[in-house]
C-alpha atoms as a PDB file:
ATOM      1  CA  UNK A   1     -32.245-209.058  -4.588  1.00  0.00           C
ATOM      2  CA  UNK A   2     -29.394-206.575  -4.840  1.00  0.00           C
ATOM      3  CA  UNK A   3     -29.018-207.165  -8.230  1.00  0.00           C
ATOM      4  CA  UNK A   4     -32.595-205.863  -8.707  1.00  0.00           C
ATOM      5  CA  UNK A   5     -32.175-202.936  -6.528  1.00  0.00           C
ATOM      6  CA  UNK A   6     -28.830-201.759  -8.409  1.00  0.00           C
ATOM      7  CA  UNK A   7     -30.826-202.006 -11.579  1.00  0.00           C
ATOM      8  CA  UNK A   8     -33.418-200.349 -10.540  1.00  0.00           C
ATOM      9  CA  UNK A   9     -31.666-197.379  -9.289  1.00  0.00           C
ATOM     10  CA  UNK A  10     -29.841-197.584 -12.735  1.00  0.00           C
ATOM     11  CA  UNK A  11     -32.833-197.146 -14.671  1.00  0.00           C
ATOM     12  CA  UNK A  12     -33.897-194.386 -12.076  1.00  0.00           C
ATOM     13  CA  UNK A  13     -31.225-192.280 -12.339  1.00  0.00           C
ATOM     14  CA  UNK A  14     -31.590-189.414 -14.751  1.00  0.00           C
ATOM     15  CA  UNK A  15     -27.787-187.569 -14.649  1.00  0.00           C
ATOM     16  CA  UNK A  16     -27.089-188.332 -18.007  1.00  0.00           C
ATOM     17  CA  UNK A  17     -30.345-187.831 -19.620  1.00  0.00           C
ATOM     18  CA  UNK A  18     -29.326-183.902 -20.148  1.00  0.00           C
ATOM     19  CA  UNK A  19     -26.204-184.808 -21.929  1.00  0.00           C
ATOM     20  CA  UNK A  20     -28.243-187.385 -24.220  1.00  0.00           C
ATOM     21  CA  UNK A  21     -30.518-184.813 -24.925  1.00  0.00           C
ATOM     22  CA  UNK A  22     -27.713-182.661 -26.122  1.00  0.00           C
ATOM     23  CA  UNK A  23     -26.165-184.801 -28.136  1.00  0.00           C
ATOM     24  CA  UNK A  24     -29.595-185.467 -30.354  1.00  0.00           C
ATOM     25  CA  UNK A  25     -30.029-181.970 -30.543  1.00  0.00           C
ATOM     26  CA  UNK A  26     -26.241-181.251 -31.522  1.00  0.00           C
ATOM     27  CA  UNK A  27     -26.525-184.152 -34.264  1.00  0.00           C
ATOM     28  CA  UNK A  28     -30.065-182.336 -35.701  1.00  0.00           C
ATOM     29  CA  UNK A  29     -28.178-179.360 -36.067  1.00  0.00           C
ATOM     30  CA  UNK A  30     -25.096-180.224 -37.680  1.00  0.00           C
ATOM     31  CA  UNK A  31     -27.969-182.301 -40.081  1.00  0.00           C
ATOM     32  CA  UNK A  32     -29.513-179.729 -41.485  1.00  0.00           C
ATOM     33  CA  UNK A  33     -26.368-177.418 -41.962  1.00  0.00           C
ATOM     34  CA  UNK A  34     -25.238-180.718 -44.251  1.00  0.00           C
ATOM     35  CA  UNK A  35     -28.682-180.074 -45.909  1.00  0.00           C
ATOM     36  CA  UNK A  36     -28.120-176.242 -45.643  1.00  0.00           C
ATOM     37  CA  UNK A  37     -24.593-176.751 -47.426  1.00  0.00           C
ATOM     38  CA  UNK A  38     -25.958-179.593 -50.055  1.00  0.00           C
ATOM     39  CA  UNK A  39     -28.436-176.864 -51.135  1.00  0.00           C
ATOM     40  CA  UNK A  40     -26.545-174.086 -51.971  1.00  0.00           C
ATOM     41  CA  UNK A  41     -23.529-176.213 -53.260  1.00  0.00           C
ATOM     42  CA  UNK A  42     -26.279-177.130 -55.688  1.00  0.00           C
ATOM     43  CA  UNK A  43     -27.265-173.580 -56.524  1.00  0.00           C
ATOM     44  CA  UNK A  44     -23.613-172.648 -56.813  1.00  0.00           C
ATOM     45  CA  UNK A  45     -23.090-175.180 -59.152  1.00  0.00           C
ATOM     46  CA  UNK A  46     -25.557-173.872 -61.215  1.00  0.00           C
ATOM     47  CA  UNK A  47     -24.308-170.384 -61.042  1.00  0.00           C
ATOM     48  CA  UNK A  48     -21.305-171.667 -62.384  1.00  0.00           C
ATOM     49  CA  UNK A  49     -22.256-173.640 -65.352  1.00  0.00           C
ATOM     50  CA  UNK A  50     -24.357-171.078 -66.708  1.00  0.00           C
ATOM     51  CA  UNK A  51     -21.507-168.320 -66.514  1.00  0.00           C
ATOM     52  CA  UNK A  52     -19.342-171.178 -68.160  1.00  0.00           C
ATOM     53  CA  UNK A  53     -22.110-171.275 -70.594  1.00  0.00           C
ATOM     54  CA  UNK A  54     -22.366-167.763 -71.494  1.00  0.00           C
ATOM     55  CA  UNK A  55     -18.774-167.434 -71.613  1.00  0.00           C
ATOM     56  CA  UNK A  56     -18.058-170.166 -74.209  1.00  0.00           C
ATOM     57  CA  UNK A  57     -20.980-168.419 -76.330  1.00  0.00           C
ATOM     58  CA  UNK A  58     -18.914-165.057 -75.801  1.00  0.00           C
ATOM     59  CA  UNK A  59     -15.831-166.245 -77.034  1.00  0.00           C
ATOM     60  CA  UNK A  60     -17.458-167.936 -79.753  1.00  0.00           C
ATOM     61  CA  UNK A  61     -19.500-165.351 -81.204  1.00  0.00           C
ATOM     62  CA  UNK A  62     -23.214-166.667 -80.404  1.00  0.00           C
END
């Protein structure tokens, strides 16, 4: 019978439930700067193979 009454106040108690909530929000965040970051690494990329591109055609006479 105690064992049932600690449990259920376990399952009743909501103190940590902020701090979870936190956390899930925190990790969404720091998930889309990732995507954020992988997206304009990407472009940057780009940017810099096409300069490299029209740099070798420079030099070469093209």
């Amino acid at each position: 019978m105690a064992r049932l009454q600690s449990l259920s106040n376990i399952l009743r108690d909501t103190r940590g439930t902020s701090s979870v909530e936190y956390g899930i929000i925190l990790g969404m965040i720091v998930l889309v700067i990732f995507l954020a970051m992988q997206g304009l690494a990407t472009e940057t990329i780009s940017m810099w193979d096409d300069v490299s591109t029209k740099s070798s055609d420079a030099i070469n006479g093209k």
